[in-house]
C-alpha atoms as a PDB file:
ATOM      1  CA  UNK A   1       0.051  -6.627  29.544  1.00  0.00           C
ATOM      2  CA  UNK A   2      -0.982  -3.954  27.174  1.00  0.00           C
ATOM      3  CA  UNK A   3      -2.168  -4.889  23.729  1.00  0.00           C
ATOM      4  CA  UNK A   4      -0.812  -3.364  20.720  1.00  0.00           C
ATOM      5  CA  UNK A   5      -3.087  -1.944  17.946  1.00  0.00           C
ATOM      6  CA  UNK A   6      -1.023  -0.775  14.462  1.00  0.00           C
ATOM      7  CA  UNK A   7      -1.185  -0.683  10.343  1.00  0.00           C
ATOM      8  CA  UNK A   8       0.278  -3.904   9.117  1.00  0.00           C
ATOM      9  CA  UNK A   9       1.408  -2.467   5.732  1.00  0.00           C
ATOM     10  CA  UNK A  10       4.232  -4.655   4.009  1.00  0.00           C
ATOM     11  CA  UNK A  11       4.069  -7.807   5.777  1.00  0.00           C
ATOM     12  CA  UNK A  12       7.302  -9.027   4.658  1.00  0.00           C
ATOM     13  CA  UNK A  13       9.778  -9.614   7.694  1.00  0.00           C
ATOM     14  CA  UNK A  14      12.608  -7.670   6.810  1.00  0.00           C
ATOM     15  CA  UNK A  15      13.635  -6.600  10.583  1.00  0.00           C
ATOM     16  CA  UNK A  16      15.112  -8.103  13.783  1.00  0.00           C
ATOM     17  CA  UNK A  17      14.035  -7.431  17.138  1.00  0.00           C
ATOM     18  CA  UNK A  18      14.572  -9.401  20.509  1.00  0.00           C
ATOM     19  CA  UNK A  19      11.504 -11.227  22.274  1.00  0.00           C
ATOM     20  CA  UNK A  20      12.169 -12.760  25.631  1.00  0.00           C
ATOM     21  CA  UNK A  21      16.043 -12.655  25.191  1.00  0.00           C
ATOM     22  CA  UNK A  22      15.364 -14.508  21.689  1.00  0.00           C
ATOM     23  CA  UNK A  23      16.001 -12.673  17.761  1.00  0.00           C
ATOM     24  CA  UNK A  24      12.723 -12.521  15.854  1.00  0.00           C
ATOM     25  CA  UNK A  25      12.098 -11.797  12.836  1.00  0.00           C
ATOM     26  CA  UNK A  26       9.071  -8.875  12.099  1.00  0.00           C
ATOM     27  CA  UNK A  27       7.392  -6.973   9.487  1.00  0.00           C
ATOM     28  CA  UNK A  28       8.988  -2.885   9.725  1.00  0.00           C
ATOM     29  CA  UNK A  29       5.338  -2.029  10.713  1.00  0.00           C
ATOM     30  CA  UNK A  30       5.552  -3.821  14.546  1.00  0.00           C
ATOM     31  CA  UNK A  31       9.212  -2.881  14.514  1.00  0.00           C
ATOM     32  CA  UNK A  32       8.555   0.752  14.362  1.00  0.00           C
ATOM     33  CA  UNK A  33       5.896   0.271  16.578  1.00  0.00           C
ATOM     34  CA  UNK A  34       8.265  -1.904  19.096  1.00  0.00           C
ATOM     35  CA  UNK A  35      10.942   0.599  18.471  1.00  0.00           C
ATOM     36  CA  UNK A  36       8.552   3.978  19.386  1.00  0.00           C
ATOM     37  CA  UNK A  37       6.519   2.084  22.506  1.00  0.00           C
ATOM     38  CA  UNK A  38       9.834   0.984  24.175  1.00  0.00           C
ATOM     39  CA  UNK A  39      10.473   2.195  27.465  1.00  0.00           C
ATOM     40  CA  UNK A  40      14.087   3.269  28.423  1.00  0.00           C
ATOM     41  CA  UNK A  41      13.130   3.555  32.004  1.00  0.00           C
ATOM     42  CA  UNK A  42      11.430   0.027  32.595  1.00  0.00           C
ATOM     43  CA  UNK A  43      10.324  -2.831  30.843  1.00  0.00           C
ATOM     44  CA  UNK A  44       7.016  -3.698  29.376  1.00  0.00           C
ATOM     45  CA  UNK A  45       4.820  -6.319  28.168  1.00  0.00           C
ATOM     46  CA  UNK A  46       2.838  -5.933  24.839  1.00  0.00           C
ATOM     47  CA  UNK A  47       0.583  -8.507  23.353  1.00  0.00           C
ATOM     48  CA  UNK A  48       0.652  -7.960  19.476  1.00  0.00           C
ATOM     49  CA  UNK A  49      -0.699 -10.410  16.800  1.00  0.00           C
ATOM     50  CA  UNK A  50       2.324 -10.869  14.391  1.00  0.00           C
ATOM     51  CA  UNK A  51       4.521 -12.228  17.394  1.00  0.00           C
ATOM     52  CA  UNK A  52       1.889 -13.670  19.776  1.00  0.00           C
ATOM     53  CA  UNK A  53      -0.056 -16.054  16.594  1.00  0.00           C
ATOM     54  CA  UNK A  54       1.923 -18.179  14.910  1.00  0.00           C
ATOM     55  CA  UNK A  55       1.295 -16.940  11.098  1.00  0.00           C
ATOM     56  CA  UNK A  56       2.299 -19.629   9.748  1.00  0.00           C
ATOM     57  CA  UNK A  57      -0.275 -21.823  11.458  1.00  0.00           C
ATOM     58  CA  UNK A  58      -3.900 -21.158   9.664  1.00  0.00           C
ATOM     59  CA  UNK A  59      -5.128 -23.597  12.605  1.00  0.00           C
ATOM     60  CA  UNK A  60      -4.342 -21.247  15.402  1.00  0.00           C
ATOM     61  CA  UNK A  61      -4.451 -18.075  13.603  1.00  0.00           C
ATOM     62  CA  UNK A  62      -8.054 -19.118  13.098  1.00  0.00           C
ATOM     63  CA  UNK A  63      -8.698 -20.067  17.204  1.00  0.00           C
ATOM     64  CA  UNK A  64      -6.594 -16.898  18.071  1.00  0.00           C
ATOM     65  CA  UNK A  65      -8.513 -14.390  15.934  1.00  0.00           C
ATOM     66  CA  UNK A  66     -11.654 -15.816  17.379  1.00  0.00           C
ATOM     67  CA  UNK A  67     -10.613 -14.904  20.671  1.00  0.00           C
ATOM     68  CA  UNK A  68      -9.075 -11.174  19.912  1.00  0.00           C
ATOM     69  CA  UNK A  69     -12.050  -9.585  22.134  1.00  0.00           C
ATOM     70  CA  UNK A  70     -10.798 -11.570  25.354  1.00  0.00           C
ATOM     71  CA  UNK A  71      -6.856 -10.434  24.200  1.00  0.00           C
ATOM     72  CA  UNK A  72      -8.073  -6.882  23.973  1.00  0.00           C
ATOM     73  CA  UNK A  73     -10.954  -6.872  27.090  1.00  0.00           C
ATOM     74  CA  UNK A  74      -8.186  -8.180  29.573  1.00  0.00           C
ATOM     75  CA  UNK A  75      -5.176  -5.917  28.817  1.00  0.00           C
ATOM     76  CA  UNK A  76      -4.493  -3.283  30.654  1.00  0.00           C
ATOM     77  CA  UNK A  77      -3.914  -0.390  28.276  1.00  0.00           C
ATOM     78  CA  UNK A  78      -5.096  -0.736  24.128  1.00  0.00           C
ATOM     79  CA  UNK A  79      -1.908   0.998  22.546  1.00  0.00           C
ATOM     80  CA  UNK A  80      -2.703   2.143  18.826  1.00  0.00           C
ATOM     81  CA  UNK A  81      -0.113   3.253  16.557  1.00  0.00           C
ATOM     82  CA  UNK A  82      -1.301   4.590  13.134  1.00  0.00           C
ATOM     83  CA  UNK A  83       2.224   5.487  12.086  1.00  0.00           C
ATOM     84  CA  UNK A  84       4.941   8.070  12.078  1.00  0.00           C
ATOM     85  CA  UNK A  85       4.275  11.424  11.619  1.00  0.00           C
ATOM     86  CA  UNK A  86       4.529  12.561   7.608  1.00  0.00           C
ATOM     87  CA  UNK A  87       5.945  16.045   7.114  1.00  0.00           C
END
């Protein structure tokens, strides 16, 4: 997998995207992200925090967050995203 690094902004989850053949809900920061990292060619498997944690779950947020160094040391590729471009 390759783990996905990006500015949260607005965490309000205004936008729809598909995970694993299901509709998700997500902030417009990881959908711009999802929508610039997608691959037309192939598919791909990216690890990022808003869809792998459950956010709604303090317990496991905490237990996750703890282990963010293993999530990031056994990917294969850190992917950071700061943002579009401004003009």
């Amino acid at each position: 997998y390759e783990i996905v690094s990006y500015i949260c902004g607005n965490p309000e989850k205004s936008h729809s995207t598909r995970v694993n053949g299901k509709r998700m809900a997500v902030a417009a920061s990881l959908h711009a992200v999802l929508c610039r990292l997608r691959l037309s060619d192939r598919s791909r498997v990216l690890w990022a925090d808003d869809i792998c944690i459950n956010q709604s779950d303090d317990a496991e947020k905490a237990k996750q967050v703890s282990q963010m160094g293993l999530f990031y040391s056994h990917a294969e590729r850190c992917l950071v995203y700061l943002g579009e471009e401004a003009d």
